[in-house]
C-alpha atoms as a PDB file:
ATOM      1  CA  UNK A   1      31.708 238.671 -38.517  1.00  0.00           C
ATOM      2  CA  UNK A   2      35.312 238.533 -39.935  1.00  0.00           C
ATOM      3  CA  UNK A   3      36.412 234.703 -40.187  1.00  0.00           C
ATOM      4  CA  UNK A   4      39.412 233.729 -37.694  1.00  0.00           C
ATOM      5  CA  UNK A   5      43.228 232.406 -39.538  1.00  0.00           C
ATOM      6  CA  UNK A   6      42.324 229.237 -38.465  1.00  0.00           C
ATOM      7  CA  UNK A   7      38.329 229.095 -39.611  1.00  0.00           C
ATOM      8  CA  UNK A   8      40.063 230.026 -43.237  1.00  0.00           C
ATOM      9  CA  UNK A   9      42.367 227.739 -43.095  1.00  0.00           C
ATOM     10  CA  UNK A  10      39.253 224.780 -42.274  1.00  0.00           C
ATOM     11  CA  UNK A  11      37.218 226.482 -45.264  1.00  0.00           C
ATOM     12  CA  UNK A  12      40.622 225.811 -47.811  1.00  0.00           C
ATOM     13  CA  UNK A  13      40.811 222.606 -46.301  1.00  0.00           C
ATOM     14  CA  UNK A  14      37.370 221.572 -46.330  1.00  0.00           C
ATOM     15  CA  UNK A  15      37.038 223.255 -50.196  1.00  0.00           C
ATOM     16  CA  UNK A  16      39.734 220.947 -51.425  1.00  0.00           C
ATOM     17  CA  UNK A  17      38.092 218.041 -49.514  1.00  0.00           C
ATOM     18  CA  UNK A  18      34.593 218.898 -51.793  1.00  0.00           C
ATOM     19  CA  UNK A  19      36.391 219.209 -54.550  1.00  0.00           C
ATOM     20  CA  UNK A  20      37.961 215.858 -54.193  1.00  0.00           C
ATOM     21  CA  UNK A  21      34.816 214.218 -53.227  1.00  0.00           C
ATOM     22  CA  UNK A  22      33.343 215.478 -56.510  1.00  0.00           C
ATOM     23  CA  UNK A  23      35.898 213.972 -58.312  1.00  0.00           C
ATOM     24  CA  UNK A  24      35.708 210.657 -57.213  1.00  0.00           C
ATOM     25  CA  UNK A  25      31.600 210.614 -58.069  1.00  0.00           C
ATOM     26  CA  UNK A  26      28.947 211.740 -60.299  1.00  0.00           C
ATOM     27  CA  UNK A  27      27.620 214.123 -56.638  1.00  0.00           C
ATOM     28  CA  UNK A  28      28.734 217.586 -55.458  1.00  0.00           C
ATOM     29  CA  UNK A  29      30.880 217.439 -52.971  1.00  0.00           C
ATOM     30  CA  UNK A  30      30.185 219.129 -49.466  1.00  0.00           C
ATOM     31  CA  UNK A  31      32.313 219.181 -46.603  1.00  0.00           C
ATOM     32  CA  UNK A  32      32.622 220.748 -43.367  1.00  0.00           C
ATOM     33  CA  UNK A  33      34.622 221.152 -40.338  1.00  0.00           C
ATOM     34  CA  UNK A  34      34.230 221.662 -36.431  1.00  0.00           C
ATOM     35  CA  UNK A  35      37.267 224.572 -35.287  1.00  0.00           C
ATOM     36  CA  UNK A  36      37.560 224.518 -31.540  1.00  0.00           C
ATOM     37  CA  UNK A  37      40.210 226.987 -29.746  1.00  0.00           C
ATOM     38  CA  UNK A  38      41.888 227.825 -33.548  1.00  0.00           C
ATOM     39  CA  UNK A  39      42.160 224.174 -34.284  1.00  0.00           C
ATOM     40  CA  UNK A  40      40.453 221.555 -36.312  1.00  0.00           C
ATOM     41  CA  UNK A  41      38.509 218.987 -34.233  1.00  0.00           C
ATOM     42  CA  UNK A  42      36.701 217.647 -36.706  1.00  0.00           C
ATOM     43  CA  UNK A  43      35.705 216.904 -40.455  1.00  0.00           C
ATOM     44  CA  UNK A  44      33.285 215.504 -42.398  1.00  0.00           C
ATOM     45  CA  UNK A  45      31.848 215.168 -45.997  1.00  0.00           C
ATOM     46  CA  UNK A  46      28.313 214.486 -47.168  1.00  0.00           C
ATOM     47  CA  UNK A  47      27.487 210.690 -47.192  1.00  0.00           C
ATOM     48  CA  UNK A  48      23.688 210.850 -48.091  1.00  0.00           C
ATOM     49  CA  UNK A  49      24.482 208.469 -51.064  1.00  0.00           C
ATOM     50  CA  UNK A  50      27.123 206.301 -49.580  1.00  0.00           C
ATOM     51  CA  UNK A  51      24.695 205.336 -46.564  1.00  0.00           C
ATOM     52  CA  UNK A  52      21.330 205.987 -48.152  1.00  0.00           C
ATOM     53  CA  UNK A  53      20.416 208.033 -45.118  1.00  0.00           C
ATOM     54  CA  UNK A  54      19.370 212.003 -46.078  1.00  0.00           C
ATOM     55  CA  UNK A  55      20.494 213.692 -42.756  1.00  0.00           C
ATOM     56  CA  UNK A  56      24.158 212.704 -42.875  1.00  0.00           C
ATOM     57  CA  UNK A  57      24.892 215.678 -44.772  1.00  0.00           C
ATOM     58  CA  UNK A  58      28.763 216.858 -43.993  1.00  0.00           C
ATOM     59  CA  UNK A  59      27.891 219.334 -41.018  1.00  0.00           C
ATOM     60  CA  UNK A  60      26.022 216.476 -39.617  1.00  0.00           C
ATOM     61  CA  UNK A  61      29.328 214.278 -39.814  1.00  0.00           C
ATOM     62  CA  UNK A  62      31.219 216.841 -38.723  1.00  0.00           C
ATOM     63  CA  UNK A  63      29.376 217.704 -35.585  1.00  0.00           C
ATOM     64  CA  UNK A  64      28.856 213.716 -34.504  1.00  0.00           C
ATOM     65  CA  UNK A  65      32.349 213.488 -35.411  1.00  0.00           C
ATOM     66  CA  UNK A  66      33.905 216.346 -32.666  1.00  0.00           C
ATOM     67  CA  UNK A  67      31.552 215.190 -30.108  1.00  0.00           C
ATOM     68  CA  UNK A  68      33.097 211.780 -30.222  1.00  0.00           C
ATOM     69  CA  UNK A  69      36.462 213.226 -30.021  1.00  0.00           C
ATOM     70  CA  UNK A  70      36.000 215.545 -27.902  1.00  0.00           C
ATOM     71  CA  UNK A  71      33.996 213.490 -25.800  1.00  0.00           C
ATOM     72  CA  UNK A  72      30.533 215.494 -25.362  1.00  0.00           C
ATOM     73  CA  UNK A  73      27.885 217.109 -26.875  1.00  0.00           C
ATOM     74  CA  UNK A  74      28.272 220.624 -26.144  1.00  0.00           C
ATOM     75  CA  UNK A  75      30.471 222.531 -28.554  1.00  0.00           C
ATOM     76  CA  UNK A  76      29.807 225.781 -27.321  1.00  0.00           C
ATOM     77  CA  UNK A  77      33.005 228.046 -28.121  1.00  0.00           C
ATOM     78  CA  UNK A  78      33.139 226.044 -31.779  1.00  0.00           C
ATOM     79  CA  UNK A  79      32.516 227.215 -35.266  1.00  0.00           C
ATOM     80  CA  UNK A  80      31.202 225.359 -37.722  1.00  0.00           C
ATOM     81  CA  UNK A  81      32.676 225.808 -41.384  1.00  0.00           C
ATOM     82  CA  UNK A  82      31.113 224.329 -44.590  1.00  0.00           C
ATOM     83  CA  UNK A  83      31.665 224.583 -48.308  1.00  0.00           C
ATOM     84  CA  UNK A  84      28.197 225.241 -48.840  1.00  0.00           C
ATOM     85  CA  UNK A  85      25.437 227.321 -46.512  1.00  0.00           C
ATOM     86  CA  UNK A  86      24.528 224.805 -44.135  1.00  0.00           C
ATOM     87  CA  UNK A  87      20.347 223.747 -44.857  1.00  0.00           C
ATOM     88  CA  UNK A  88      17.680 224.557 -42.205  1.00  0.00           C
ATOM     89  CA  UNK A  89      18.296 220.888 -40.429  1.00  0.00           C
ATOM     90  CA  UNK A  90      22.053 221.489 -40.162  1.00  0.00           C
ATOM     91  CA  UNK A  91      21.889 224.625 -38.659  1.00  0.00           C
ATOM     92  CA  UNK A  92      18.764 223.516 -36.180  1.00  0.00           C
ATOM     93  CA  UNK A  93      22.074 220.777 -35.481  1.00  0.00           C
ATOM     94  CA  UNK A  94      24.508 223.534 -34.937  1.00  0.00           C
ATOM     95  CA  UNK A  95      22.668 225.136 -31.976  1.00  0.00           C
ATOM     96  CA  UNK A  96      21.548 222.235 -30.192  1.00  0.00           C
ATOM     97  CA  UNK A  97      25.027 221.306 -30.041  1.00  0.00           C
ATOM     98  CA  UNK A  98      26.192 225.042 -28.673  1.00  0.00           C
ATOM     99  CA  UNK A  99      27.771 226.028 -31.837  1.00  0.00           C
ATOM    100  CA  UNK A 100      27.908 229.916 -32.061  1.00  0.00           C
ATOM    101  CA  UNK A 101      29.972 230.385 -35.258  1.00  0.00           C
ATOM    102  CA  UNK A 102      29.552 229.777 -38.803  1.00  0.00           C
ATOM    103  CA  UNK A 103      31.578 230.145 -41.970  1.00  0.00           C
ATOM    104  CA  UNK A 104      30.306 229.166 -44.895  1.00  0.00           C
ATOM    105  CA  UNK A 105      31.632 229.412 -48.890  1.00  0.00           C
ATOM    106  CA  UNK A 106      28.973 229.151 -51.665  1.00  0.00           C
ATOM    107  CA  UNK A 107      25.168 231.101 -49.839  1.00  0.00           C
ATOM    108  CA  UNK A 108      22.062 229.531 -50.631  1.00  0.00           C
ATOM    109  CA  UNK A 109      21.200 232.685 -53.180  1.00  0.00           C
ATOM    110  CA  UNK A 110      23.751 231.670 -55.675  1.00  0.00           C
ATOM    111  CA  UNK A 111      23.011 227.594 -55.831  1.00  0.00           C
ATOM    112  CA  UNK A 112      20.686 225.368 -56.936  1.00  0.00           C
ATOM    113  CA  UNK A 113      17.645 225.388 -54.732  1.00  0.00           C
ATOM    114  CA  UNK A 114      17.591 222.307 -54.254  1.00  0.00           C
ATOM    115  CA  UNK A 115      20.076 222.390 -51.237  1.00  0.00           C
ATOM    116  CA  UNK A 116      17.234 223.578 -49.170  1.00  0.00           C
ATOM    117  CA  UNK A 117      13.759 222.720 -48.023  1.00  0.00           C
ATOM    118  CA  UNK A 118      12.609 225.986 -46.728  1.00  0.00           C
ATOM    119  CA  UNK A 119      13.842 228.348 -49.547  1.00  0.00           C
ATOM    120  CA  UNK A 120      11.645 231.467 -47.795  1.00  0.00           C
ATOM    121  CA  UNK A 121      13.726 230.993 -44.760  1.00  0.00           C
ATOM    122  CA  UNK A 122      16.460 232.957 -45.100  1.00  0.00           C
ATOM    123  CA  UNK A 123      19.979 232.619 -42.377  1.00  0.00           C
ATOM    124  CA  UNK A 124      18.827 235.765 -41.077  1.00  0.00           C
ATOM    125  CA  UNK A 125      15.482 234.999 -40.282  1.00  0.00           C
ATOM    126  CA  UNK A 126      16.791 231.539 -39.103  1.00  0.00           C
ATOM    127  CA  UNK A 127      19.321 233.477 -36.760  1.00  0.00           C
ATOM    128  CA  UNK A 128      16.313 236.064 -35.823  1.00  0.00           C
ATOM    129  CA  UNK A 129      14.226 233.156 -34.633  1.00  0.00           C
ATOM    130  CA  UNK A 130      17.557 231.647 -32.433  1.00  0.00           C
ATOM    131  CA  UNK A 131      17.923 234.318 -30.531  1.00  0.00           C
ATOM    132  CA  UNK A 132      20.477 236.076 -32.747  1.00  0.00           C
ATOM    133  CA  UNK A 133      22.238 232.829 -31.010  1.00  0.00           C
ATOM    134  CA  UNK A 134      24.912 232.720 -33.709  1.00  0.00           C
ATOM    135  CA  UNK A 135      27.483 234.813 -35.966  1.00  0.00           C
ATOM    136  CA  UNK A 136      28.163 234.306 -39.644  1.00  0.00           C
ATOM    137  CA  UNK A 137      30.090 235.038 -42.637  1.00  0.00           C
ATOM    138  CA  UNK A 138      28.470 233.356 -45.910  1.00  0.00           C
ATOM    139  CA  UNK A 139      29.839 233.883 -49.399  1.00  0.00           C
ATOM    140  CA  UNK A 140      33.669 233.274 -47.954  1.00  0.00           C
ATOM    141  CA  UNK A 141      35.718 232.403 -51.100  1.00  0.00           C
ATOM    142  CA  UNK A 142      32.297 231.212 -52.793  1.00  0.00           C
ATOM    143  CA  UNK A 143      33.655 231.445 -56.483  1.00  0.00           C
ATOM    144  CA  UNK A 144      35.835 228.331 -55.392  1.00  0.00           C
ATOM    145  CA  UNK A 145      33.235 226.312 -54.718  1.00  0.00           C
ATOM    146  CA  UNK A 146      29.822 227.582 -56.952  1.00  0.00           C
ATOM    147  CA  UNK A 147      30.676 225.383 -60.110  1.00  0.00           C
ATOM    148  CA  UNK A 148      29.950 221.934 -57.589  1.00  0.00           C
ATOM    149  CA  UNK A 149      26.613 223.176 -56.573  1.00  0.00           C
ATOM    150  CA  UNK A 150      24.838 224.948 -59.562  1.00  0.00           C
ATOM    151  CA  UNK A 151      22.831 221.898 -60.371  1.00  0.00           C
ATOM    152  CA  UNK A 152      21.725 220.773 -57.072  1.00  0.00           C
ATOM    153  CA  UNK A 153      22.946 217.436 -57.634  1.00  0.00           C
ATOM    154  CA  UNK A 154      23.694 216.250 -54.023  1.00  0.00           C
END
């Protein structure tokens, strides 16, 4: 899968967005972005620490964030764009909300492993076991992005 203008566009977005969310603590920044009909819907960042609750990681946000705006749950047609391979429970959050597309910059083989609970299950497998129910392209400008995540600190 070749990423669209506008899915790159979201990943420079959302890697500056990481990169200033890093900055402003001692965590890595994540962040992610919902692109519906080549335009943003949606962002969101990871706010594990700010809300001491470990499933708001930034796809989460993201995807709770574009079905408020857009009003449902179904975001079939959407792609979902993240600085960092999304973990098993954010992609199990992808297709129950219809998302089909993924773009993704730093891939779970070159970070810490921290970032996931599963590390056998590979996207592959995880797409296998969908139904091939979703298209990706990992490793998308991942050298911009693989400094905030080698040490797993979320």
């Amino acid at each position: 899968m070749t990423p669209t203008p506008a899915e790159r566009g979201a990943l420079a977005d959302a890697i500056r967005s990481a990169r200033d969310a890093a900055g402003a603590g001692p965590r890595a920044g994540i962040a992610a972005a919902i692109v519906l009909e080549d335009r943003v819907v949606a962002v969101g960042v990871n706010e594990v620490h700010l809300h001491h609750d470990p499933t708001r990681h930034a796809e989460i946000v993201a995807i709770g964030a574009a079905c408020r705006a857009l009003g449902r749950s179904d975001l079939s047609g959407a792609t979902l764009v993240s600085t960092l391979q999304p973990c098993e429970m954010c992609l199990a959050a992808m297709r129950f909300s219809g998302i089909d597309r993924l773009v993704f910059a730093a891939d779970k083989p070159r970070v810490a492993a921290r970032y996931f609970q599963f590390p056998s299950i590979t996207i592959d497998a995880f797409r296998e076991a969908s139904g091939q129910g979703f298209d990706y392209a990992g490793g998308v400008d991942a050298e911009k992005v693989l400094d905030l995540y080698a040490d797993g600190d979320e």
